[in-house]
Protein backbone atom coordinates (compact mmCIF):
# COMPACT_ATOMS: atom_id res chain seq x y z
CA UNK A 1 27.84 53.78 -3.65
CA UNK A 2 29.18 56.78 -5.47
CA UNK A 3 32.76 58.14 -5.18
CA UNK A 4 34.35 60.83 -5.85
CA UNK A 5 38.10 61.56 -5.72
CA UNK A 6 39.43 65.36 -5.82
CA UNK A 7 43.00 64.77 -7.30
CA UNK A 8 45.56 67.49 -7.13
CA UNK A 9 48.13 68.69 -9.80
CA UNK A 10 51.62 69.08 -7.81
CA UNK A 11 54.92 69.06 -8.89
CA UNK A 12 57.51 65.96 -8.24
CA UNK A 13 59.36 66.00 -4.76
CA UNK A 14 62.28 66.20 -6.64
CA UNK A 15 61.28 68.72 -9.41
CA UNK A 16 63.69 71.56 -9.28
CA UNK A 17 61.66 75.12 -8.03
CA UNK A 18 62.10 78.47 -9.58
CA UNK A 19 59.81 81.13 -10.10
CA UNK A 20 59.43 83.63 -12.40
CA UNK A 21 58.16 87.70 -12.70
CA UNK A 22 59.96 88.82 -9.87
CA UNK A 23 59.19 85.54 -7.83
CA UNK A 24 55.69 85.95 -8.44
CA UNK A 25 54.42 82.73 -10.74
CA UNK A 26 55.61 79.65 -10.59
CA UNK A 27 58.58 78.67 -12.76
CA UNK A 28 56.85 75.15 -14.60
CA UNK A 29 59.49 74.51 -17.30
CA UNK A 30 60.97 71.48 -16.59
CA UNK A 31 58.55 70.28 -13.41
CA UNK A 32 57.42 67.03 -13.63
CA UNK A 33 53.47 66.84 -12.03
CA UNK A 34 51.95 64.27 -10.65
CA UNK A 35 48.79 63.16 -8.57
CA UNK A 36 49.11 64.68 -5.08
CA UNK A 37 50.43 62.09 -3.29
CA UNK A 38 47.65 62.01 -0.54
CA UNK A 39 45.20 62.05 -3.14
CA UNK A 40 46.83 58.89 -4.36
CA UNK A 41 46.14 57.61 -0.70
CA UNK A 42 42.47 57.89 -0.98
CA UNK A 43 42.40 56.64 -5.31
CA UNK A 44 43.50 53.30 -4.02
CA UNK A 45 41.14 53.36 -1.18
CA UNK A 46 38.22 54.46 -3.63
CA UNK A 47 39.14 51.73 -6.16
CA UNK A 48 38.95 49.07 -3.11
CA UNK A 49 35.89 49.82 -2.10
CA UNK A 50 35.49 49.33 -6.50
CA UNK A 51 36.48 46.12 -6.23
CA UNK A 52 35.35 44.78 -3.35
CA UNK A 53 31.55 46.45 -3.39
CA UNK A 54 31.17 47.63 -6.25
CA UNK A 55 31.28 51.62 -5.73
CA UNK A 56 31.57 53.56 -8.60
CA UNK A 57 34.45 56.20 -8.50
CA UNK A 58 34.99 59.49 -10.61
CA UNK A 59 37.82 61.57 -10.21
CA UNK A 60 38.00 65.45 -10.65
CA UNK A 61 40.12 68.09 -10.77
CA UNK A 62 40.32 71.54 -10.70
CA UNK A 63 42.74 73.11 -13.68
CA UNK A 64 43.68 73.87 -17.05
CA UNK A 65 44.56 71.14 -19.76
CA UNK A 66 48.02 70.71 -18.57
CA UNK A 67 46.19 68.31 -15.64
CA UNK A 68 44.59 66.31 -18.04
CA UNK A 69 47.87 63.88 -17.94
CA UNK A 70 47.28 63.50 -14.41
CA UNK A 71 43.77 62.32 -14.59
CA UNK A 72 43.91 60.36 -17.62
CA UNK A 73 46.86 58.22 -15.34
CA UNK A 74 44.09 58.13 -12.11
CA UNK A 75 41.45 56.32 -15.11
CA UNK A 76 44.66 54.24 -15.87
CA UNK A 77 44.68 53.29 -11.96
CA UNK A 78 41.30 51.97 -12.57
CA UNK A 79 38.76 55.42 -11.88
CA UNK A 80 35.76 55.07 -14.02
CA UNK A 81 35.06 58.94 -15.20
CA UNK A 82 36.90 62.20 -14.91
CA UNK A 83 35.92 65.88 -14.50
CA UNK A 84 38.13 68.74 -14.83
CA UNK A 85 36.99 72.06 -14.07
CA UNK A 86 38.19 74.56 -16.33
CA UNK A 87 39.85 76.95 -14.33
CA UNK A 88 42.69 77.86 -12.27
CA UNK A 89 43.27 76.37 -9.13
CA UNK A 90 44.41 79.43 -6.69
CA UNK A 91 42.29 79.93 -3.45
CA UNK A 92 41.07 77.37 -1.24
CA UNK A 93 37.41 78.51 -1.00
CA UNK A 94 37.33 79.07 -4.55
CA UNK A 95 38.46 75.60 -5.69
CA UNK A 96 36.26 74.28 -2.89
CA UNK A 97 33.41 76.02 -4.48
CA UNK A 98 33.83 74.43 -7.38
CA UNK A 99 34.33 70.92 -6.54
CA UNK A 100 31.17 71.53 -4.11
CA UNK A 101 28.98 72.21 -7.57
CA UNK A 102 30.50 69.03 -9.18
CA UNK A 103 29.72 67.14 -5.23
CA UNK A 104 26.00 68.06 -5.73
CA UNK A 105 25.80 67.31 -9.30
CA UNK A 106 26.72 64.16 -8.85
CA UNK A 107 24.75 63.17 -5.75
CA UNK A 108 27.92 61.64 -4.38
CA UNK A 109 27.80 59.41 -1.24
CA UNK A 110 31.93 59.67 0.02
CA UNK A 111 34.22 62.15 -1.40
CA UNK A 112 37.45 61.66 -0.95
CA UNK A 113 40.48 64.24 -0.91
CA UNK A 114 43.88 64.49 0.57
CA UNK A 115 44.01 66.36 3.59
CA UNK A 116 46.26 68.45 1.98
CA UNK A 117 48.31 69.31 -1.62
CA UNK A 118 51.85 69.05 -1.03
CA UNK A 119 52.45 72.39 -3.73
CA UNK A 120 50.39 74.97 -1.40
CA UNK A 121 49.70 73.05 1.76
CA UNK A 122 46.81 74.84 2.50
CA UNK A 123 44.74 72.00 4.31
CA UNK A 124 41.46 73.79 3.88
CA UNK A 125 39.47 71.91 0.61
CA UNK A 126 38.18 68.76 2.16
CA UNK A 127 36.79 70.80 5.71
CA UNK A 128 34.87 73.53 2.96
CA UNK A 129 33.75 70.96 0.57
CA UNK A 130 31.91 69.43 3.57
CA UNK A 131 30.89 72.65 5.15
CA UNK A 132 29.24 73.78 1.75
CA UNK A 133 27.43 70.62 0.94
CA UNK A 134 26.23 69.31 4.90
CA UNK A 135 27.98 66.28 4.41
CA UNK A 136 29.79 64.77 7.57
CA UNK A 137 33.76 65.26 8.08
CA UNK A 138 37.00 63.30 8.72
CA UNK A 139 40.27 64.66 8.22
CA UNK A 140 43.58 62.79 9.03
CA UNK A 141 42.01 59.99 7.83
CA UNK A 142 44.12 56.77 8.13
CA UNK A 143 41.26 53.89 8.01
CA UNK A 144 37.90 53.91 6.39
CA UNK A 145 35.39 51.07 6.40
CA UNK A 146 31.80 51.58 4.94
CA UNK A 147 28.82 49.17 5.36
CA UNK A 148 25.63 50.36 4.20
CA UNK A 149 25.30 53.98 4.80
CA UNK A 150 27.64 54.18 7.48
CA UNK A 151 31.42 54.75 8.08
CA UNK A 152 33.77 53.66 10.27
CA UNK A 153 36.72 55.52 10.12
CA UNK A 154 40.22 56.01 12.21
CA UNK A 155 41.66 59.58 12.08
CA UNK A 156 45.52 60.35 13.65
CA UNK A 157 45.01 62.83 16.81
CA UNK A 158 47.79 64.21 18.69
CA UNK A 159 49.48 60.97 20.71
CA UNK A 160 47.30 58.83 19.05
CA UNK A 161 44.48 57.44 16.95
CA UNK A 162 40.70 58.17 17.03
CA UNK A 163 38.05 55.68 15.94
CA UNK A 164 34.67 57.46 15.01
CA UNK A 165 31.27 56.47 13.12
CA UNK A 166 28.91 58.53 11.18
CA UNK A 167 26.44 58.41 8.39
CA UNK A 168 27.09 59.11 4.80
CA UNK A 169 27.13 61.42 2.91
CA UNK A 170 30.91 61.60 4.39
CA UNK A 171 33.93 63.76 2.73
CA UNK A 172 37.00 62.89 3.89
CA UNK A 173 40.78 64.37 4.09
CA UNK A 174 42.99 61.19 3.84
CA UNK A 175 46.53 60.45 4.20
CA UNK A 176 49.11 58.10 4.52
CA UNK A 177 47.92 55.40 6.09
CA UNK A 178 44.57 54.98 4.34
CA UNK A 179 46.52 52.33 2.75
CA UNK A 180 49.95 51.22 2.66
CA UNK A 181 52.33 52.80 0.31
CA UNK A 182 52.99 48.89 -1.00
CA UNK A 183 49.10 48.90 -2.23
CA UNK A 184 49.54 52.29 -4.20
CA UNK A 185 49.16 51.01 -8.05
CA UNK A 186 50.88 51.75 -10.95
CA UNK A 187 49.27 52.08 -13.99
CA UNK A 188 49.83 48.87 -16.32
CA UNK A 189 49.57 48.82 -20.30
CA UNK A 190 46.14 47.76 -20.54
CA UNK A 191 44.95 50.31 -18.13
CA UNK A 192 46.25 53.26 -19.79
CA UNK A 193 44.73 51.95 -23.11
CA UNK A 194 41.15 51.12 -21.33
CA UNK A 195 42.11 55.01 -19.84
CA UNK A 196 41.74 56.73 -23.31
CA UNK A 197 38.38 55.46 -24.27
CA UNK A 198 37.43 56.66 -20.71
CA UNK A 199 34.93 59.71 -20.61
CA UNK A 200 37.11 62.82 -19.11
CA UNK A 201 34.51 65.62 -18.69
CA UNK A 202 35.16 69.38 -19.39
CA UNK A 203 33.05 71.67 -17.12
CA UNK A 204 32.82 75.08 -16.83
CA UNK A 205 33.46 76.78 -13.35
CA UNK A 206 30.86 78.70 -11.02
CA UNK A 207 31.29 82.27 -10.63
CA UNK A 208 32.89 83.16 -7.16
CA UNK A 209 34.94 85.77 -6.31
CA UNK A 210 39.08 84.36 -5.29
CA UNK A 211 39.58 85.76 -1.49
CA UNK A 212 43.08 85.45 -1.57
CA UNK A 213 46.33 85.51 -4.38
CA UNK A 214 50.08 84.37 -4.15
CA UNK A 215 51.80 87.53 -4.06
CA UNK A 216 55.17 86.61 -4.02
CA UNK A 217 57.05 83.44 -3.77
CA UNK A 218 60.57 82.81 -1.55
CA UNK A 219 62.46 79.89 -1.58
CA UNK A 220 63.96 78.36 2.42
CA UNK A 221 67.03 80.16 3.19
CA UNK A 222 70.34 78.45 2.47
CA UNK A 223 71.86 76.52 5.00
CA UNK A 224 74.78 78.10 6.18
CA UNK A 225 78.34 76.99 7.06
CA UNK A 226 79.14 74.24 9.19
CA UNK A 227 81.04 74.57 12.43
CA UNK A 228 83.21 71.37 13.85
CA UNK A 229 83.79 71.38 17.15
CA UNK A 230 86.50 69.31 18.64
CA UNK A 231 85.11 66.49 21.03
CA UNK A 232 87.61 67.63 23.58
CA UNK A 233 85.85 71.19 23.77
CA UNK A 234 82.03 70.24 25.16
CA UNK A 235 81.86 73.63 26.40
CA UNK A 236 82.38 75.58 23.06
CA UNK A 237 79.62 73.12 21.73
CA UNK A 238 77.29 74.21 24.64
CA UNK A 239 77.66 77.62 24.14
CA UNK A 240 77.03 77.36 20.44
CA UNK A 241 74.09 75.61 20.99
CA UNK A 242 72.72 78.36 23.35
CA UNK A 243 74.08 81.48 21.74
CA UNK A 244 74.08 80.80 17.96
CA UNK A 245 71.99 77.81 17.35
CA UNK A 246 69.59 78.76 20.40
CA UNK A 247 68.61 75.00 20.66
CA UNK A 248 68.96 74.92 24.54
């Protein structure tokens, strides 16, 4: 079985944000990046089904060399190739388009992505990259099981869970939950040497057209002051509630 692993370039949780030209670009001095943490989800799902069936499992990215750290550290994980696509990753449909190239290139049985980057949020990759290619689609997904060519897979619905099979080839949007956060690896010594004699893969990107651009950036609104409200006075607290706070 062939797998491939879309990994993401994001910024760290806890990097500070700031943009730049009139809070147009993002502000990257400073940011630490690292692999999208849902992608991470699905790398340590990928490298069981390495381990334990012997699947092979290449990981790509859309980007310029700055990403290159983040790949090299999914090889260190234990990935056995990596692609980068040598471009900008803006638009949905346009990184879709080119990790659908790279998808039938590489005759892939499961591709895996996270269901969604935590820098733009957009949610739309894994659903296109299936779309484009005719391969079958999970998002949400929180449990995967393959035997053969067929998947078993549990997806989180509203209220619940939702166990579903289908035939590869299968892409699917996982999350948390496709394994424990416990079973995410870090890379050890002798995987990030074994990582540099690793092939990484430079490939130029398709032509299509970017439908849409980041026009301008805001950050959340600070939070403003708080009011204290004696315990004695449950009325003033209802009324800010409904007036001000317009939670009831």
């Amino acid at each position: 079985m062939k797998i491939l692993v879309c990994i993401s370039h994001v910024p760290d949780t806890t990097s500070k944000i700031n943009f730049t030209d009139s809070d147009t670009k993002f502000d990257t001095n400073g940011v630490q990046f690292v692999i999208n943490p849902n992608d991470e989800f699905g790398l340590t799902r990928a490298m069981w089904f390495k381990e334990k069936q012997g699947a092979s499992v290449d990981v790509v990215n859309v980007g310029g060399p700055e990403t290159e750290p983040t790949l090299r550290k999914a090889l260190a994980i234990g990935a056995d190739n990596a692609i980068r696509v040598n471009t900008e990753a803006t638009d949905g449909l346009y990184v879709a388009k080119q990790l659908t190239k790279v998808v039938q290139d590489g005759g892939y049985d499961l591709v895996i992505a996270g269901r969604e980057s935590i820098d733009y949020n957009g949610g739309m990759v894994p659903g296109m990259i299936a779309a484009l290619t005719g391969a079958n689609f999970v998002n949400t997904c929180i449990g995967l099981e393959i035997e053969g060519d067929t998947a078993t897979a549990i997806r989180e619905i509203d209220g619940g869970k939702e166990t579903s099979t289908t035939k590869l080839p299968l892409v699917v949007g996982g999350q948390k939950g496709l394994v424990e956060e416990s079973d995410l690896r870090i890379p050890n010594m002798r995987g990030i040497m074994m990582a540099r004699k690793k092939p990484l893969t430079v490939i130029d990107p398709v032509e299509a057209g970017q439908e849409t651009k980041a026009v301008q950036f805001e950050k959340p609104a600070p939070k403003g002051d708080v009011k204290l409200v004696s315990p004695d006075n449950i009325q003033e607290l209802i009324d800010l509630l409904h007036n001000e706070a317009k939670a009831i």
